[in-house]
PDB file of N, CA and C in Angstrom:
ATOM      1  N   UNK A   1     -15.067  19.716  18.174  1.00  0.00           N
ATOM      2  CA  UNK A   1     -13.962  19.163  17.397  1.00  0.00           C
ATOM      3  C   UNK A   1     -12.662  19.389  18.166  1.00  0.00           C
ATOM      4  N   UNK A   2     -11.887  18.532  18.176  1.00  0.00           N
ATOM      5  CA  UNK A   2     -10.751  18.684  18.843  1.00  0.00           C
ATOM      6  C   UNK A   2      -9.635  19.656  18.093  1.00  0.00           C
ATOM      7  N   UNK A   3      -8.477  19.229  18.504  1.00  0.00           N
ATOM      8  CA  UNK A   3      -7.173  19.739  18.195  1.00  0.00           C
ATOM      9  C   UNK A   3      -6.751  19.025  16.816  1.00  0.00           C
ATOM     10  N   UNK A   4      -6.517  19.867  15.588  1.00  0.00           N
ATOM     11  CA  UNK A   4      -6.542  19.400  14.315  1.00  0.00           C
ATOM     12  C   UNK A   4      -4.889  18.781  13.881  1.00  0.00           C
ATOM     13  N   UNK A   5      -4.862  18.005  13.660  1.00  0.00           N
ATOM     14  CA  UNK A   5      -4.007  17.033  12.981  1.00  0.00           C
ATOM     15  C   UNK A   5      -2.910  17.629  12.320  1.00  0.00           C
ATOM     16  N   UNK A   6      -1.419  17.426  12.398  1.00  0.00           N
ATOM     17  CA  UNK A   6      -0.402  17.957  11.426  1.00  0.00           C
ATOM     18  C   UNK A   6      -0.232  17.423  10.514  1.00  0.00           C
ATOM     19  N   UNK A   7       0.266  18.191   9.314  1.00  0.00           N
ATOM     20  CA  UNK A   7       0.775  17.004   8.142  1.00  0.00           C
ATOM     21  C   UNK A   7       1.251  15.716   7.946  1.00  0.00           C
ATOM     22  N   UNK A   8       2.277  15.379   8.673  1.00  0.00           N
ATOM     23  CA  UNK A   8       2.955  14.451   9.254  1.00  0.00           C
ATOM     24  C   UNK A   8       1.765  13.756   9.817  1.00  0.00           C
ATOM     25  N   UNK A   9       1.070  14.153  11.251  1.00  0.00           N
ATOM     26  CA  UNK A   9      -0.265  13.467  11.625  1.00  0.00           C
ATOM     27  C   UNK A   9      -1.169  12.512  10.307  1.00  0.00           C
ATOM     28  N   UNK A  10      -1.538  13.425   9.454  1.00  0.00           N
ATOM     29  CA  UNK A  10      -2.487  13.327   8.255  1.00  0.00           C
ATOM     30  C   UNK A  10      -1.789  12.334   7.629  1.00  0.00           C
ATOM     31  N   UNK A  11      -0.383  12.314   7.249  1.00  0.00           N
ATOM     32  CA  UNK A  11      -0.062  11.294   6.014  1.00  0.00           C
ATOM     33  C   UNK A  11       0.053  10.168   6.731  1.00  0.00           C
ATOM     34  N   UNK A  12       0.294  10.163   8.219  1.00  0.00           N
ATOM     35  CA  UNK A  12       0.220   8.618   8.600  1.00  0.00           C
ATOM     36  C   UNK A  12      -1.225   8.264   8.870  1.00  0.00           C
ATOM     37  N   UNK A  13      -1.949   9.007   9.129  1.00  0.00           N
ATOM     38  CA  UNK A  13      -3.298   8.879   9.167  1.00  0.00           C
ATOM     39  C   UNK A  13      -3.708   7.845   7.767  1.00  0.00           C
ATOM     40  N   UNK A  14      -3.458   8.311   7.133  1.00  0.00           N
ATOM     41  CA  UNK A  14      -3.587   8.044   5.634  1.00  0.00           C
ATOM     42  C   UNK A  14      -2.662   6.231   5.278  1.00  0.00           C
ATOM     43  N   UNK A  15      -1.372   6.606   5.403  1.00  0.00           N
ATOM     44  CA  UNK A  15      -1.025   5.437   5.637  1.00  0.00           C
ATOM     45  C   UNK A  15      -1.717   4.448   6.536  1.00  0.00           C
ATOM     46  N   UNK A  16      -2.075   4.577   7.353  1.00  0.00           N
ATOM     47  CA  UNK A  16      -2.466   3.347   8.017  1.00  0.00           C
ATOM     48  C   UNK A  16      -4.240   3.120   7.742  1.00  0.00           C
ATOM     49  N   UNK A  17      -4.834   4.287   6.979  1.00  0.00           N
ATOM     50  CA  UNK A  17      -5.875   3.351   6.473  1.00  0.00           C
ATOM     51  C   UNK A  17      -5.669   2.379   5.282  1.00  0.00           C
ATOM     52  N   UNK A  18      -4.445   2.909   4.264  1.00  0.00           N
ATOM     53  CA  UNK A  18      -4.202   2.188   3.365  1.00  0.00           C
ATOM     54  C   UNK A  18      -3.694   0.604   3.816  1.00  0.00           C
ATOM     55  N   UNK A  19      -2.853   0.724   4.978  1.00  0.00           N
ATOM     56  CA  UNK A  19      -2.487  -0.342   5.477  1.00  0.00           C
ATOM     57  C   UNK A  19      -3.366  -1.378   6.327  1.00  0.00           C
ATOM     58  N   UNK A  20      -5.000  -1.007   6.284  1.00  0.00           N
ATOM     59  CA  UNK A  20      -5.952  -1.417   7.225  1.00  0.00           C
ATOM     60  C   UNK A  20      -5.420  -1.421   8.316  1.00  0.00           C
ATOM     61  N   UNK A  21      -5.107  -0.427   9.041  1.00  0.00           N
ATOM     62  CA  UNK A  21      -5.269  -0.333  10.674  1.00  0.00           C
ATOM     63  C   UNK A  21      -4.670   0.969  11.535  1.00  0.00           C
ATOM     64  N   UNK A  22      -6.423   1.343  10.874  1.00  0.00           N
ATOM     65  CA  UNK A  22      -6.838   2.522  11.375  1.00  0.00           C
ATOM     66  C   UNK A  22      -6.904   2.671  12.739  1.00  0.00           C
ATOM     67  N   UNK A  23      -6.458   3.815  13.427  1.00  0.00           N
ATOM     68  CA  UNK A  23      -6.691   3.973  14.739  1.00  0.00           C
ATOM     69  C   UNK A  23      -7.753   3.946  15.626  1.00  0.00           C
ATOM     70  N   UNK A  24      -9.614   3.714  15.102  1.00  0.00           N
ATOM     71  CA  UNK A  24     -10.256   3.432  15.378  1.00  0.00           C
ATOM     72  C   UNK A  24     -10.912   3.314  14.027  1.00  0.00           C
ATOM     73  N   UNK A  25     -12.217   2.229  14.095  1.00  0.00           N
ATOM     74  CA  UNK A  25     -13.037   2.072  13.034  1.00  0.00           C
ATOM     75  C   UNK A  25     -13.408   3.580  12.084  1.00  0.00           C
ATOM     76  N   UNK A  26     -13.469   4.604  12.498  1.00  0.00           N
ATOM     77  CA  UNK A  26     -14.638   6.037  11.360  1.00  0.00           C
ATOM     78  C   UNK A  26     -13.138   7.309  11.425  1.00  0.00           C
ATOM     79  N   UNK A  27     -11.849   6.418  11.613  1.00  0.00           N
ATOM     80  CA  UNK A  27     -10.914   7.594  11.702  1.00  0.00           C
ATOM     81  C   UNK A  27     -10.533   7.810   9.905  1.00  0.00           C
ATOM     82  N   UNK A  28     -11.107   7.451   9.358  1.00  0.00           N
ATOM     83  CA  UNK A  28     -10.771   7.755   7.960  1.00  0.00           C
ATOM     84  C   UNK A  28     -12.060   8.554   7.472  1.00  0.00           C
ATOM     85  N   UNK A  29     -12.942   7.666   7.818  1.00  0.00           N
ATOM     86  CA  UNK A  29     -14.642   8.901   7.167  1.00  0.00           C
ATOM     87  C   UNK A  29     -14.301  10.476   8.151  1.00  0.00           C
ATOM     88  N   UNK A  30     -13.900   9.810   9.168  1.00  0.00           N
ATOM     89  CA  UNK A  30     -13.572  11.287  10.386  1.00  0.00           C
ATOM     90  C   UNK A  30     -12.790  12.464   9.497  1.00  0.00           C
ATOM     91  N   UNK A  31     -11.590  11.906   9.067  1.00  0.00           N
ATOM     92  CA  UNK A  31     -11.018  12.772   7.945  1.00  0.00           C
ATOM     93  C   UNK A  31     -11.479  13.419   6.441  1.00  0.00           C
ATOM     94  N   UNK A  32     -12.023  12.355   6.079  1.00  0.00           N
ATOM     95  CA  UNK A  32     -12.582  12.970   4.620  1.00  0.00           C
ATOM     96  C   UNK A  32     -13.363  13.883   4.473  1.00  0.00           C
ATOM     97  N   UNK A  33     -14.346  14.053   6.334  1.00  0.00           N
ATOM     98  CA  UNK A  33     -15.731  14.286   6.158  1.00  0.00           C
ATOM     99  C   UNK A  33     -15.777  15.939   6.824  1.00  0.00           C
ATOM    100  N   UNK A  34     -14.435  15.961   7.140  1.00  0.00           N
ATOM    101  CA  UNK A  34     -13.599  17.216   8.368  1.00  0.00           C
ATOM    102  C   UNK A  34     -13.031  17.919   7.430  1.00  0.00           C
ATOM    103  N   UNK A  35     -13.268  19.572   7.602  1.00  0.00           N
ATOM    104  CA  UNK A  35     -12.801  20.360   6.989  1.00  0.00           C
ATOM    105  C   UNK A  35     -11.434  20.695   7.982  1.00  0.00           C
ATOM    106  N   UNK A  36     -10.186  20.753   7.171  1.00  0.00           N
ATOM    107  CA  UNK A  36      -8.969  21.268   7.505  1.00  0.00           C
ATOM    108  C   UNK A  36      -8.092  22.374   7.440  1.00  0.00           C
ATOM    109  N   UNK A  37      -8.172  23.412   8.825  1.00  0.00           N
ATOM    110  CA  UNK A  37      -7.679  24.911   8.449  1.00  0.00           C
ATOM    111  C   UNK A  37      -6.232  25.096   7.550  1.00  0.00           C
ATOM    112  N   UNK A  38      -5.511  24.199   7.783  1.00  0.00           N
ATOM    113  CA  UNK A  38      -4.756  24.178   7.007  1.00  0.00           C
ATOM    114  C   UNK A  38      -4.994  23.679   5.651  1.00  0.00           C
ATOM    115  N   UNK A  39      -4.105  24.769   4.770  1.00  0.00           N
ATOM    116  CA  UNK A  39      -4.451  24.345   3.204  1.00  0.00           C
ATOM    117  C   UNK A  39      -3.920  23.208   2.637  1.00  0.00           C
ATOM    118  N   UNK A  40      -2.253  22.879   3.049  1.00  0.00           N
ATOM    119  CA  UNK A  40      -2.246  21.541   2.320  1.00  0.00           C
ATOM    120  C   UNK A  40      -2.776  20.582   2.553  1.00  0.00           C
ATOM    121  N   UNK A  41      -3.384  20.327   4.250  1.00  0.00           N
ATOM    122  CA  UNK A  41      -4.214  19.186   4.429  1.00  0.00           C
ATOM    123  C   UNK A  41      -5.333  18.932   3.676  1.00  0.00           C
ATOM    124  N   UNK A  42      -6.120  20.569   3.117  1.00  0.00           N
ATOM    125  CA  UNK A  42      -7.439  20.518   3.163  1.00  0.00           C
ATOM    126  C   UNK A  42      -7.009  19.954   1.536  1.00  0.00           C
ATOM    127  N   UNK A  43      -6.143  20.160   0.715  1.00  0.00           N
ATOM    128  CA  UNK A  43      -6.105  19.998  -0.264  1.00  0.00           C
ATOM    129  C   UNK A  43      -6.332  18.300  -0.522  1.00  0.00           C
ATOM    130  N   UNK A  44      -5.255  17.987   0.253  1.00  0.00           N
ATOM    131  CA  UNK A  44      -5.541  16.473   0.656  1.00  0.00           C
ATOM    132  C   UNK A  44      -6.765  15.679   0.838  1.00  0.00           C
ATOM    133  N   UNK A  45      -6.944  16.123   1.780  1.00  0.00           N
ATOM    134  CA  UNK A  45      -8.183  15.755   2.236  1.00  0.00           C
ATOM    135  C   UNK A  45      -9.569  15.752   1.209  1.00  0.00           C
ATOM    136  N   UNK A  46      -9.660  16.948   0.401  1.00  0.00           N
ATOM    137  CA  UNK A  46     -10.642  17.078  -0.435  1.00  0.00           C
ATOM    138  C   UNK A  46     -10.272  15.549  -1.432  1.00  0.00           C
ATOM    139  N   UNK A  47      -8.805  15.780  -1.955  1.00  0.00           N
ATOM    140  CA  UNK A  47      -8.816  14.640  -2.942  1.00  0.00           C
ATOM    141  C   UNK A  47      -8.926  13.163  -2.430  1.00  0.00           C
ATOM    142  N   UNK A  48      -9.093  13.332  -1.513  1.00  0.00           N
ATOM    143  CA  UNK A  48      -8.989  11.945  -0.417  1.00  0.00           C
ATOM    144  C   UNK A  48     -10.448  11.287  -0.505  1.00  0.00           C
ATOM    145  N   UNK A  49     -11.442  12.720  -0.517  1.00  0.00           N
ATOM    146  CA  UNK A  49     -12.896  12.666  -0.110  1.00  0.00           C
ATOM    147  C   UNK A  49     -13.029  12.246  -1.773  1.00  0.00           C
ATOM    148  N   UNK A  50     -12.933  12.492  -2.790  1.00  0.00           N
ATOM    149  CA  UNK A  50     -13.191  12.210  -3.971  1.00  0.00           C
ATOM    150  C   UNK A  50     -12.800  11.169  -4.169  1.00  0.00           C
ATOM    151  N   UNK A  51     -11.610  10.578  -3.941  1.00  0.00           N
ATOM    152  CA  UNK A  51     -11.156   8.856  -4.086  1.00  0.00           C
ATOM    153  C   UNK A  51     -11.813   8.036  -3.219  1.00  0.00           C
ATOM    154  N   UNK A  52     -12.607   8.668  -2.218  1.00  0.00           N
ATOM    155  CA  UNK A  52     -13.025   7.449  -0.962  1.00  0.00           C
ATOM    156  C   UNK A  52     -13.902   6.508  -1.598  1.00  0.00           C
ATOM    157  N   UNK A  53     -14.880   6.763  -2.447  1.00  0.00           N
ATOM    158  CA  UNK A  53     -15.939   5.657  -2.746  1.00  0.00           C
ATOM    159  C   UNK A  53     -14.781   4.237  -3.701  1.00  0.00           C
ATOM    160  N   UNK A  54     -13.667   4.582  -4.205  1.00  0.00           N
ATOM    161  CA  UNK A  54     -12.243   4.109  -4.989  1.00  0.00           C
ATOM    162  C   UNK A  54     -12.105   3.127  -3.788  1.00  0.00           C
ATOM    163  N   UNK A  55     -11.491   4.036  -2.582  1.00  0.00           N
ATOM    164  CA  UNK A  55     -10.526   3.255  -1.753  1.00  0.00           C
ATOM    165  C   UNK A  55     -11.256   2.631  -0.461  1.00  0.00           C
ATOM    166  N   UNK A  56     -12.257   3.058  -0.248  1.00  0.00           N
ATOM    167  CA  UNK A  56     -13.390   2.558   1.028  1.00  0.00           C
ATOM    168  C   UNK A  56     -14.383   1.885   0.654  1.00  0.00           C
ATOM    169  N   UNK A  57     -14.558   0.651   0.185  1.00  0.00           N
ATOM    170  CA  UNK A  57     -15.478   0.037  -0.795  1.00  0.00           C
ATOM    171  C   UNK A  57     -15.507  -1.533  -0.276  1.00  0.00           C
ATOM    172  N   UNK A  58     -16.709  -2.544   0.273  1.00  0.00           N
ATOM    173  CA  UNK A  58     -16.319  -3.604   0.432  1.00  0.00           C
ATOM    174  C   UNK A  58     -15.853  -4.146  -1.096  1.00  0.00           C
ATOM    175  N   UNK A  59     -14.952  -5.249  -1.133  1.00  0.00           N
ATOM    176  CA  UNK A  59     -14.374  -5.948  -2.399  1.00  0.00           C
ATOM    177  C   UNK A  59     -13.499  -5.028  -3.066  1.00  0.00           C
ATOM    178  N   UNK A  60     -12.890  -5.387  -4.307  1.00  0.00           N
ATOM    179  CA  UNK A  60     -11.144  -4.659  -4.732  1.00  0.00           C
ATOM    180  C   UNK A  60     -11.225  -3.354  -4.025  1.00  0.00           C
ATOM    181  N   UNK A  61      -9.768  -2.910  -3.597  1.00  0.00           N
ATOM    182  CA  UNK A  61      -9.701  -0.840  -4.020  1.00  0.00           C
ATOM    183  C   UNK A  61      -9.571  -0.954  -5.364  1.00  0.00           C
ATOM    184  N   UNK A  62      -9.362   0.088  -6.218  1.00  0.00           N
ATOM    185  CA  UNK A  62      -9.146   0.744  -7.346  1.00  0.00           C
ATOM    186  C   UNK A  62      -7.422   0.999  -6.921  1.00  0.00           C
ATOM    187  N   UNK A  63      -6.662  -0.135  -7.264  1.00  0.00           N
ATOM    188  CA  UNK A  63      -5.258   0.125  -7.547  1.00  0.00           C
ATOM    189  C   UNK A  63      -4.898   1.880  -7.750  1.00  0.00           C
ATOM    190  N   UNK A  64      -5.236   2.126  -8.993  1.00  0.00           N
ATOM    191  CA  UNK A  64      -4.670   3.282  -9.024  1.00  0.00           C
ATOM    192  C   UNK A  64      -4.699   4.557  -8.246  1.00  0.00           C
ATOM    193  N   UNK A  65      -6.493   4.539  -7.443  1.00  0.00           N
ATOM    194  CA  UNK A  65      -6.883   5.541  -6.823  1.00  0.00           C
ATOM    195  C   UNK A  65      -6.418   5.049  -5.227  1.00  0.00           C
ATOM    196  N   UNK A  66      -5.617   3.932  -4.620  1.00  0.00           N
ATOM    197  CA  UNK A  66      -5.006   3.688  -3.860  1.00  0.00           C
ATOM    198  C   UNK A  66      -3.500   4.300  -3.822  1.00  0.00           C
ATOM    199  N   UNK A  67      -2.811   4.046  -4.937  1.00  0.00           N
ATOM    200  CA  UNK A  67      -1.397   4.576  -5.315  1.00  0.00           C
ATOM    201  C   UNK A  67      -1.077   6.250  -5.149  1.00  0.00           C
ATOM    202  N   UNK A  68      -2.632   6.576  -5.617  1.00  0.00           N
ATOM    203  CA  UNK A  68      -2.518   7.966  -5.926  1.00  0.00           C
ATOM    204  C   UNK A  68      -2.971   8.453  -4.189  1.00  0.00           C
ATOM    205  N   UNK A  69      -3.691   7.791  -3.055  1.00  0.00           N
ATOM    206  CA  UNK A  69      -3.737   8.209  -2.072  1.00  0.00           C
ATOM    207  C   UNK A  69      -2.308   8.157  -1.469  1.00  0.00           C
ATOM    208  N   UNK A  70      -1.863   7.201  -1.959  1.00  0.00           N
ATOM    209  CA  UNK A  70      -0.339   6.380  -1.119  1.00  0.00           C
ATOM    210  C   UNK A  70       0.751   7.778  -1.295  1.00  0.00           C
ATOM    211  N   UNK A  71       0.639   8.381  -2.471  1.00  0.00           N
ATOM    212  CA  UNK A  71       1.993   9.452  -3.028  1.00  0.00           C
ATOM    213  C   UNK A  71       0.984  10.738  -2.141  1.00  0.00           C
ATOM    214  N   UNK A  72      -0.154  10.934  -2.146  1.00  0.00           N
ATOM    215  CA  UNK A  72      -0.864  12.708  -1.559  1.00  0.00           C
ATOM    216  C   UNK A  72      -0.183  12.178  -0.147  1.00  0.00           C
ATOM    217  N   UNK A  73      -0.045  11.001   0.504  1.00  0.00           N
ATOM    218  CA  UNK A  73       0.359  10.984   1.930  1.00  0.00           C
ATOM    219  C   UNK A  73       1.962  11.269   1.926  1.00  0.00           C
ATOM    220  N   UNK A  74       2.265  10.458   0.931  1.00  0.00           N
ATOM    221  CA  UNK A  74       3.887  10.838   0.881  1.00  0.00           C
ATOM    222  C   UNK A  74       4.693  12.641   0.842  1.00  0.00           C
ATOM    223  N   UNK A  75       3.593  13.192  -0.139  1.00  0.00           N
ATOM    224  CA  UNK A  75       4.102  14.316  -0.126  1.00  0.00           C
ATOM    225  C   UNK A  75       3.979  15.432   0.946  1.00  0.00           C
ATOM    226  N   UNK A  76       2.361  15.025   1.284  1.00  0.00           N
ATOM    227  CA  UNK A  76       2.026  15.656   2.425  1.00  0.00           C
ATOM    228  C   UNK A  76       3.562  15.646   3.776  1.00  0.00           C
ATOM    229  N   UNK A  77       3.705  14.054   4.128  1.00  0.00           N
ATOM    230  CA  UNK A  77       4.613  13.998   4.716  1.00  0.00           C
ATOM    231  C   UNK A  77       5.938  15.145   4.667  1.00  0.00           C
ATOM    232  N   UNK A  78       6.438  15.488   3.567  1.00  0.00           N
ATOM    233  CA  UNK A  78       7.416  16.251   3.128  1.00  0.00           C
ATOM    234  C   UNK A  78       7.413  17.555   2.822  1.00  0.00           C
ATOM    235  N   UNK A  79       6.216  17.776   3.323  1.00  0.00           N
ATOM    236  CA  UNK A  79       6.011  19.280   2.881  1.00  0.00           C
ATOM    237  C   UNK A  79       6.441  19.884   4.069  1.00  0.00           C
ATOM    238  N   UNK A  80       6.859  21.080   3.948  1.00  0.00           N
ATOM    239  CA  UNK A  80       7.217  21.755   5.577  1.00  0.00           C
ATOM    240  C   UNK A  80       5.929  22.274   6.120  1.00  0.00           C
ATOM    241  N   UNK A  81       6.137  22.196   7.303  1.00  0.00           N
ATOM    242  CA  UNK A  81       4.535  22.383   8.905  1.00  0.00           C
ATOM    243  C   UNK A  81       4.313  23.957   8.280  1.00  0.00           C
TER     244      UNK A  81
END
């Protein structure tokens, strides 16, 4: 496993799967599926892994469980390193 991701890293991570365009095809399962030493990521991340079948689904996302990924990236963003 490489060199683990910063907050900042993570919420754009996040953003740009919401935005379809992910930095490679499995960089979102890569995340959900990756445990994170840091706690606010991992916090993230866990709720990320619970919304994925919501937001990673061929046909609709689940609006709400999209919105609610959209704000865990936002805050993440704002939290201090």
């Amino acid at each position: 496993m490489g060199k683990q991701k910063t907050r900042s890293e993570v919420a754009d991570l996040i953003v740009r799967f919401i935005e379809n365009r992910s930095s490679y095809p499995q960089e979102w399962n890569d995340f959900v599926e990756c445990r994170h030493s840091d706690p606010a990521v991992e916090h993230v991340r866990k709720r990320c892994h619970d919304l994925d079948p919501l937001v990673n689904c061929p046909g609709p996302q689940n609006k709400d469980a999209l919105e609610e990924t959209r704000t865990l990236a936002e805050r993440l963003k704002r939290s201090p390193q």
